[in-house]
Protein backbone atom coordinates (compact mmCIF):
# COMPACT_ATOMS: atom_id res chain seq x y z
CA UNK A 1 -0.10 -4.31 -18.53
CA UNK A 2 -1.12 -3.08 -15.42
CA UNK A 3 -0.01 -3.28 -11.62
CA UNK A 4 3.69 -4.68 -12.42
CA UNK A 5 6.72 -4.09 -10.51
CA UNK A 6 10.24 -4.51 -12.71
CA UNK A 7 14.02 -4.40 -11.03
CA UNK A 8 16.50 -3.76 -12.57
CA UNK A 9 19.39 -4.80 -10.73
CA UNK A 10 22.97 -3.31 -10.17
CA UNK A 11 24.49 -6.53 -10.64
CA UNK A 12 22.99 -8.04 -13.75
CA UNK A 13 19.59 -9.23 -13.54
CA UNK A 14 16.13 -7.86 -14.26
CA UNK A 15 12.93 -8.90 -13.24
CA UNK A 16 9.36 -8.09 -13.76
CA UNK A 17 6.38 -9.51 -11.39
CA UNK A 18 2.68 -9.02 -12.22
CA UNK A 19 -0.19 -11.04 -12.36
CA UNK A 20 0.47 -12.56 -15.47
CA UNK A 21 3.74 -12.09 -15.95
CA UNK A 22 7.25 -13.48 -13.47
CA UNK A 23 10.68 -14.02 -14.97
CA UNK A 24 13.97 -12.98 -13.65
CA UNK A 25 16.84 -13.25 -16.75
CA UNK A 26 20.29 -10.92 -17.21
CA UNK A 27 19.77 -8.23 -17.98
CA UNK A 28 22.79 -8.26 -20.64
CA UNK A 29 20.68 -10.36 -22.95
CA UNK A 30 17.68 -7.81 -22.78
CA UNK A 31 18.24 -5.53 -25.85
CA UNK A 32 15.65 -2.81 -24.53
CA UNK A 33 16.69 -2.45 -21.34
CA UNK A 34 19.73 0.37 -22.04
CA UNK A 35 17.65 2.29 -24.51
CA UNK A 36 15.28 2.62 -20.76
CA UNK A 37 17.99 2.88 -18.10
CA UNK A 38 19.44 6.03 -20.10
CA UNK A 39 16.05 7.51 -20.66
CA UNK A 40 15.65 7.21 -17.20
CA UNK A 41 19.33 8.96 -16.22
CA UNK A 42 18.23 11.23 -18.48
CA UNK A 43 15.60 12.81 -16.40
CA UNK A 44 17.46 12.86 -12.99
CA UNK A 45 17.75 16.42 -11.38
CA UNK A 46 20.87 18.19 -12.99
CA UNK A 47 22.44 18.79 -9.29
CA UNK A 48 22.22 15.38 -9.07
CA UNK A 49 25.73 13.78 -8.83
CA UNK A 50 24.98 10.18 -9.71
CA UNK A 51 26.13 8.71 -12.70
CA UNK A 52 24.90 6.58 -15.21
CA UNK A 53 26.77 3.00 -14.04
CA UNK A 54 25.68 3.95 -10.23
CA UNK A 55 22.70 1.88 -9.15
CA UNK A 56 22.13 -0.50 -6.99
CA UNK A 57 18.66 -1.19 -8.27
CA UNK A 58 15.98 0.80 -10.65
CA UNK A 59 12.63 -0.22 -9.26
CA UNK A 60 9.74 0.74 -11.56
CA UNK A 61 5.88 0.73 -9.94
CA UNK A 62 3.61 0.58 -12.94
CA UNK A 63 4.59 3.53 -15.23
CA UNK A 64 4.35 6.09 -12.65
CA UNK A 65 6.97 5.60 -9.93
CA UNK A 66 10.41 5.01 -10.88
CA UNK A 67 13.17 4.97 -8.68
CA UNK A 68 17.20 5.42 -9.21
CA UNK A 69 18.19 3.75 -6.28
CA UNK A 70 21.72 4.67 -5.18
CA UNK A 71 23.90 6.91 -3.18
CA UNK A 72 22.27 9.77 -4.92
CA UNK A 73 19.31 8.18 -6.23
CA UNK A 74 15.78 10.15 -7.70
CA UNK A 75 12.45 9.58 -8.91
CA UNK A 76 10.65 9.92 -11.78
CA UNK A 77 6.85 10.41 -11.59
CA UNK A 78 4.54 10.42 -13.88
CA UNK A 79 6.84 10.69 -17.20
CA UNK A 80 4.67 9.49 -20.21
CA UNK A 81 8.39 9.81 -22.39
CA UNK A 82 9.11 6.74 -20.19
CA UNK A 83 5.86 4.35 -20.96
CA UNK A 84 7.01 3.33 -24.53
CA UNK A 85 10.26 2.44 -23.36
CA UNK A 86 8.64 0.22 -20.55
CA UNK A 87 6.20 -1.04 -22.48
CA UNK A 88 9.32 -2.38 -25.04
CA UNK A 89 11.22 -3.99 -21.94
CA UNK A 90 7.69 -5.86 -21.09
CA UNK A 91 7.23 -7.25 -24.71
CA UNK A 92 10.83 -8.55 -24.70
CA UNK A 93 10.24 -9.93 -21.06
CA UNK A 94 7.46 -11.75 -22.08
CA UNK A 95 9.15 -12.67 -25.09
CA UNK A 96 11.99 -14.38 -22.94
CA UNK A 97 8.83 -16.07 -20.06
CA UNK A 98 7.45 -17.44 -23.27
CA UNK A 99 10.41 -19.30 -24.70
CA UNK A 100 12.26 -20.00 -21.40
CA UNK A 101 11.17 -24.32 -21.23
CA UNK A 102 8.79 -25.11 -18.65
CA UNK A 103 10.08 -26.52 -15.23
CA UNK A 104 8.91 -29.99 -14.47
CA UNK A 105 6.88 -30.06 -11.48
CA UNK A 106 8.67 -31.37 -7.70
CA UNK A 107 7.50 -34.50 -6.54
């Protein structure tokens, strides 16, 4: 997938947008989603204060631009360690967009 932009919000929801792809669910009920959030901690500078359960939001720009966003937040550019672990939260968000029922239209 290309040009996508995925939140993952402090308070319990993550969301992708692309061209093909827009679902918002909780993010508790995303099994991939910790497995990326502590791959991402995991390459924040090491004088870097922030802990793990400190975000507001992570905003991910395609794979290249991720960004911790809190009080002490980082970036990570350009990690390839990171794309399999994206590419995982994508399947399972299109898993959930593909079972979620369809919304009848407003009249």
């Amino acid at each position: 997938m290309e040009n996508f932009i995925i939140h993952i919000f402090g308070y319990g929801e993550t969301q992708i947008n692309s061209e093909s792809l827009s679902v918002k669910v909780a993010t508790d009920t995303l099994t991939t989603v910790n497995p990326l959030i502590q791959g991402i901690y995991a390459k924040k500078p090491a004088d870097n204060p922030t802990v793990i359960t400190d975000f507001h939001a992570i905003n991910l720009f395609d794979y290249n631009d991720v960004r911790w966003m809190s009080e002490n937040g980082f970036d990570v550019k350009n990690d390839a360690n990171l794309i399999p672990l994206i590419n995982d939260l994508i399947a399972e968000l299109e898993t959930v967009s593909n079972n979620q029922p369809a919304v009848a239209p407003q009249v």
